[in-house]
Protein backbone atom coordinates (compact mmCIF):
# COMPACT_ATOMS: atom_id res chain seq x y z
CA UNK A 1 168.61 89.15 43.80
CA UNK A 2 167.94 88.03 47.78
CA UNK A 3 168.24 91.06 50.05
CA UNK A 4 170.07 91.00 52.85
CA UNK A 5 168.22 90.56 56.38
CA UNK A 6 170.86 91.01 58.31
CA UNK A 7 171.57 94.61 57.08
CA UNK A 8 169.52 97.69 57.80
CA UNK A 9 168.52 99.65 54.62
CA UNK A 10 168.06 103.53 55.37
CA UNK A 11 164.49 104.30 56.20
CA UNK A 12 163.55 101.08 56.43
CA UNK A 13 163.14 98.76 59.56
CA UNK A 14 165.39 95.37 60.55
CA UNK A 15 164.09 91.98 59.07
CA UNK A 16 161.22 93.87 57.04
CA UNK A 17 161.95 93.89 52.97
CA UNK A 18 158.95 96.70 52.22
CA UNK A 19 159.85 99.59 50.03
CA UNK A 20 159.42 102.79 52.34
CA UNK A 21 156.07 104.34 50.16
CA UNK A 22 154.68 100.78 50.50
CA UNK A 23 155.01 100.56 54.08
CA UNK A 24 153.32 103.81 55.00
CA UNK A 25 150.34 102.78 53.03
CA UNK A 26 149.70 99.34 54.16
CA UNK A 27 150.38 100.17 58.42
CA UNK A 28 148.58 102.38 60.33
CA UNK A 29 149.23 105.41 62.25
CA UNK A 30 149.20 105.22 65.59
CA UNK A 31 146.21 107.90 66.16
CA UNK A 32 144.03 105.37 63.98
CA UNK A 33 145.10 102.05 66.26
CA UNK A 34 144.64 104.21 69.29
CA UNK A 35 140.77 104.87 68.12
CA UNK A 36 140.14 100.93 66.63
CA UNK A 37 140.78 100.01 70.35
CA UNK A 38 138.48 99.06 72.10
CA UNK A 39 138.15 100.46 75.36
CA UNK A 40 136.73 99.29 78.55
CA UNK A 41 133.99 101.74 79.68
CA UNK A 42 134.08 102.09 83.30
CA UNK A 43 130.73 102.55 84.55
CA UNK A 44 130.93 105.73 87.18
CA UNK A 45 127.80 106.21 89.51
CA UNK A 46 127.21 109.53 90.32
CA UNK A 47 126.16 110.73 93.40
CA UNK A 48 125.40 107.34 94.69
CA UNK A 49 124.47 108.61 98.13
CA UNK A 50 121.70 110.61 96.59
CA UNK A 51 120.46 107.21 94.95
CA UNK A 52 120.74 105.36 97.89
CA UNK A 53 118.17 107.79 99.98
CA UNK A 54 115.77 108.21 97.02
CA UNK A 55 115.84 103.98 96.78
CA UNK A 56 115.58 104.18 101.02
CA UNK A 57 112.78 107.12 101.01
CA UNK A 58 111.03 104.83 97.72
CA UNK A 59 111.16 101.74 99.95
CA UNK A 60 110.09 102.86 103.47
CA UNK A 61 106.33 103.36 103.18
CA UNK A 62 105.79 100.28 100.59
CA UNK A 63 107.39 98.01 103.69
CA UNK A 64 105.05 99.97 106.20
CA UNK A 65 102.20 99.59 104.76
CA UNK A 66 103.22 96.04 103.49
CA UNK A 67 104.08 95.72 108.00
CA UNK A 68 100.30 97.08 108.42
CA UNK A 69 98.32 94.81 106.47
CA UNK A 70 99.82 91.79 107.59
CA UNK A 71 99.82 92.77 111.70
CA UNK A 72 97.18 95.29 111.39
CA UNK A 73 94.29 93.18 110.50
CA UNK A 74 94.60 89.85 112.59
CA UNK A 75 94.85 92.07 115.66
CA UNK A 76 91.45 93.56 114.68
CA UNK A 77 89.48 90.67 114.20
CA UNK A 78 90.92 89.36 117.07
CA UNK A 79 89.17 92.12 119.10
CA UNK A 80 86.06 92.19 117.49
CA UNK A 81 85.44 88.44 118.55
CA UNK A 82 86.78 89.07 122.21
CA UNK A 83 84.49 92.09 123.52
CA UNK A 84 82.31 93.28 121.13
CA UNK A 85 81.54 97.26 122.37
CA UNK A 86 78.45 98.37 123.58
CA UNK A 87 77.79 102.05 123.59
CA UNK A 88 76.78 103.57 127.10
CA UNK A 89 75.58 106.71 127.15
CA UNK A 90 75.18 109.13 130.15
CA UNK A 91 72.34 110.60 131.57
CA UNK A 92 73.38 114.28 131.18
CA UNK A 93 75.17 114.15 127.65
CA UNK A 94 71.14 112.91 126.53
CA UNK A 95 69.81 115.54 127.97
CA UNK A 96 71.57 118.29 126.67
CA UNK A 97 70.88 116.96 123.32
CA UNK A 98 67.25 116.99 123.98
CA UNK A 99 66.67 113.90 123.69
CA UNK A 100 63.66 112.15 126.29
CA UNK A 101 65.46 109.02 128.88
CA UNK A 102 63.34 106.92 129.97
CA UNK A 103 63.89 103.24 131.18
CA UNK A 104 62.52 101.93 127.95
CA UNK A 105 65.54 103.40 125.96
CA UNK A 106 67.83 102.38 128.25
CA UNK A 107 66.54 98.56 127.62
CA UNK A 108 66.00 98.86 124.00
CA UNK A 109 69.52 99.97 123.94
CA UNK A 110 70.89 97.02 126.36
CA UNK A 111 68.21 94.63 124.25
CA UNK A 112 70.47 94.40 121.40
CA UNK A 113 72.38 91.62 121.45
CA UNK A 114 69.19 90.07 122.98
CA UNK A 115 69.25 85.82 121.77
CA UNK A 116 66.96 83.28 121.26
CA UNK A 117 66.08 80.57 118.83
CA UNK A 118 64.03 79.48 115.92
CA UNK A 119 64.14 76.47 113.10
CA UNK A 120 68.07 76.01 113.87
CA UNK A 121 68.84 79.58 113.87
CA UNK A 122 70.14 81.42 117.16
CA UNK A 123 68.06 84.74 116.86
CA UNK A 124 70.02 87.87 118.09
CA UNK A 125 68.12 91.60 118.11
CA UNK A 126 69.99 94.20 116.70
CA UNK A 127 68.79 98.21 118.04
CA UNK A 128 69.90 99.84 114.50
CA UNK A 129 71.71 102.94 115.83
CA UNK A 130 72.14 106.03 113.62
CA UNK A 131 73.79 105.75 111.11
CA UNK A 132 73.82 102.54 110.44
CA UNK A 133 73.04 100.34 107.16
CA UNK A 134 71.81 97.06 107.15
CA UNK A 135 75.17 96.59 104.97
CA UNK A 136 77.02 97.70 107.94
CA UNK A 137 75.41 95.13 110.18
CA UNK A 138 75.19 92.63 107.91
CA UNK A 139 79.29 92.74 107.75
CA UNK A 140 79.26 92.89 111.46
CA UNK A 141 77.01 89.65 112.29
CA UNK A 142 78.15 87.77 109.08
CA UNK A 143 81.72 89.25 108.43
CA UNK A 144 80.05 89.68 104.77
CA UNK A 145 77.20 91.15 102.79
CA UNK A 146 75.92 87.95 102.69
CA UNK A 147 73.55 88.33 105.36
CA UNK A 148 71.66 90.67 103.84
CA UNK A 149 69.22 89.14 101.81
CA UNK A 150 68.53 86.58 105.28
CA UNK A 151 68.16 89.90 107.68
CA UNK A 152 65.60 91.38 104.74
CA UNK A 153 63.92 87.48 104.82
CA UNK A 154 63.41 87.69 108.64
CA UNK A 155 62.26 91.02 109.11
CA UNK A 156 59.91 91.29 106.18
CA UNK A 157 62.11 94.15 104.57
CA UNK A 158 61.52 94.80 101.04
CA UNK A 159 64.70 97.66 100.49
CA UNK A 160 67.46 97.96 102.21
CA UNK A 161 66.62 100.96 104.32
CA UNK A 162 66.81 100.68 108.26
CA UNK A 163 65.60 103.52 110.66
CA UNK A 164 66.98 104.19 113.86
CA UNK A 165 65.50 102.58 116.95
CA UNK A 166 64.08 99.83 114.85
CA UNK A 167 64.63 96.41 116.25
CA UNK A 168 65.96 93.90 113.63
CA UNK A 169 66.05 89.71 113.88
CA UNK A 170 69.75 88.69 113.04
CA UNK A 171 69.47 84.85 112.33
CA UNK A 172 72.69 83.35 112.58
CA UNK A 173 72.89 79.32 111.56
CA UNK A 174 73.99 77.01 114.81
């Protein structure tokens, strides 16, 4: 026997010929479709003003430094080859620091960037100062420690130890 679609049975819904025990079983609830949903995660971004100044605060000395090294050093060189310094030093400041001025300091001072030349090298004499290395003038002759095995060459140095007052050839290739 066909049942009848077009009539409702008690506890049982329009158009559907389930039995009522058969029907719980097979669907389910609505708790269990509610938790097989998927649901769309909404990504929330707290405190994103406190993000935004650590990413700000992060960034500002990288780009500063970054700004340094790429003005900072051209404008340097640049310098060095205009005017290179010469140290002057007073009459009265030597004296308190006991040291003796006489004209012959004075011109061994001015006598360092003193030129001449030899076998296709311009000769310049260098005054070491204190404190200086023969790395240190090396770099500032040669831009390098290049020059250091030509200065030893030239002045008959065997280590690389320089004294103050001491009066050094600087070849530099024409």
């Amino acid at each position: 026997m066909e049942p009848d679609f077009n009539k409702p049975r008690q506890g049982m819904v329009p158009g559907i010929n389930i039995e009522q025990g058969a029907e719980r079983k097979s669907l389910p609830s609505r708790s269990e479709l509610q938790r097989r949903k998927k649901k769309k995660k909404k990504r929330k971004i707290k405190f994103p003003m406190l993000k935004l100044l650590a990413l700000f605060f992060v960034l500002m000395p990288i780009s500063f430094y970054m700004i340094y090294m790429y003005y900072g050093q051209g404008s340097t060189k640049r310098v060095q080859e205009e005017a290179p310094f010469e140290t002057i030093e007073w009459k009265g400041e030597a004296e308190e620091a006991g040291l003796n001025t006489s004209t012959e300091d004075s011109l061994g001072d001015a006598d360092s960037s003193y030129q001449e030349e030899e076998n296709g090298y311009k000769v310049i004499r260098h005054t070491v100062q204190e404190h200086e290395t023969l790395a240190g003038i090396s770099e500032e002759y040669y831009s390098s420690e290049e020059g250091i095995s030509l200065i030893k060459k030239w002045n008959g140095l065997e280590g690389s130890e320089v004294k103050p007052g001491q009066t050094l050839k600087i070849p530099i290739k024409q």
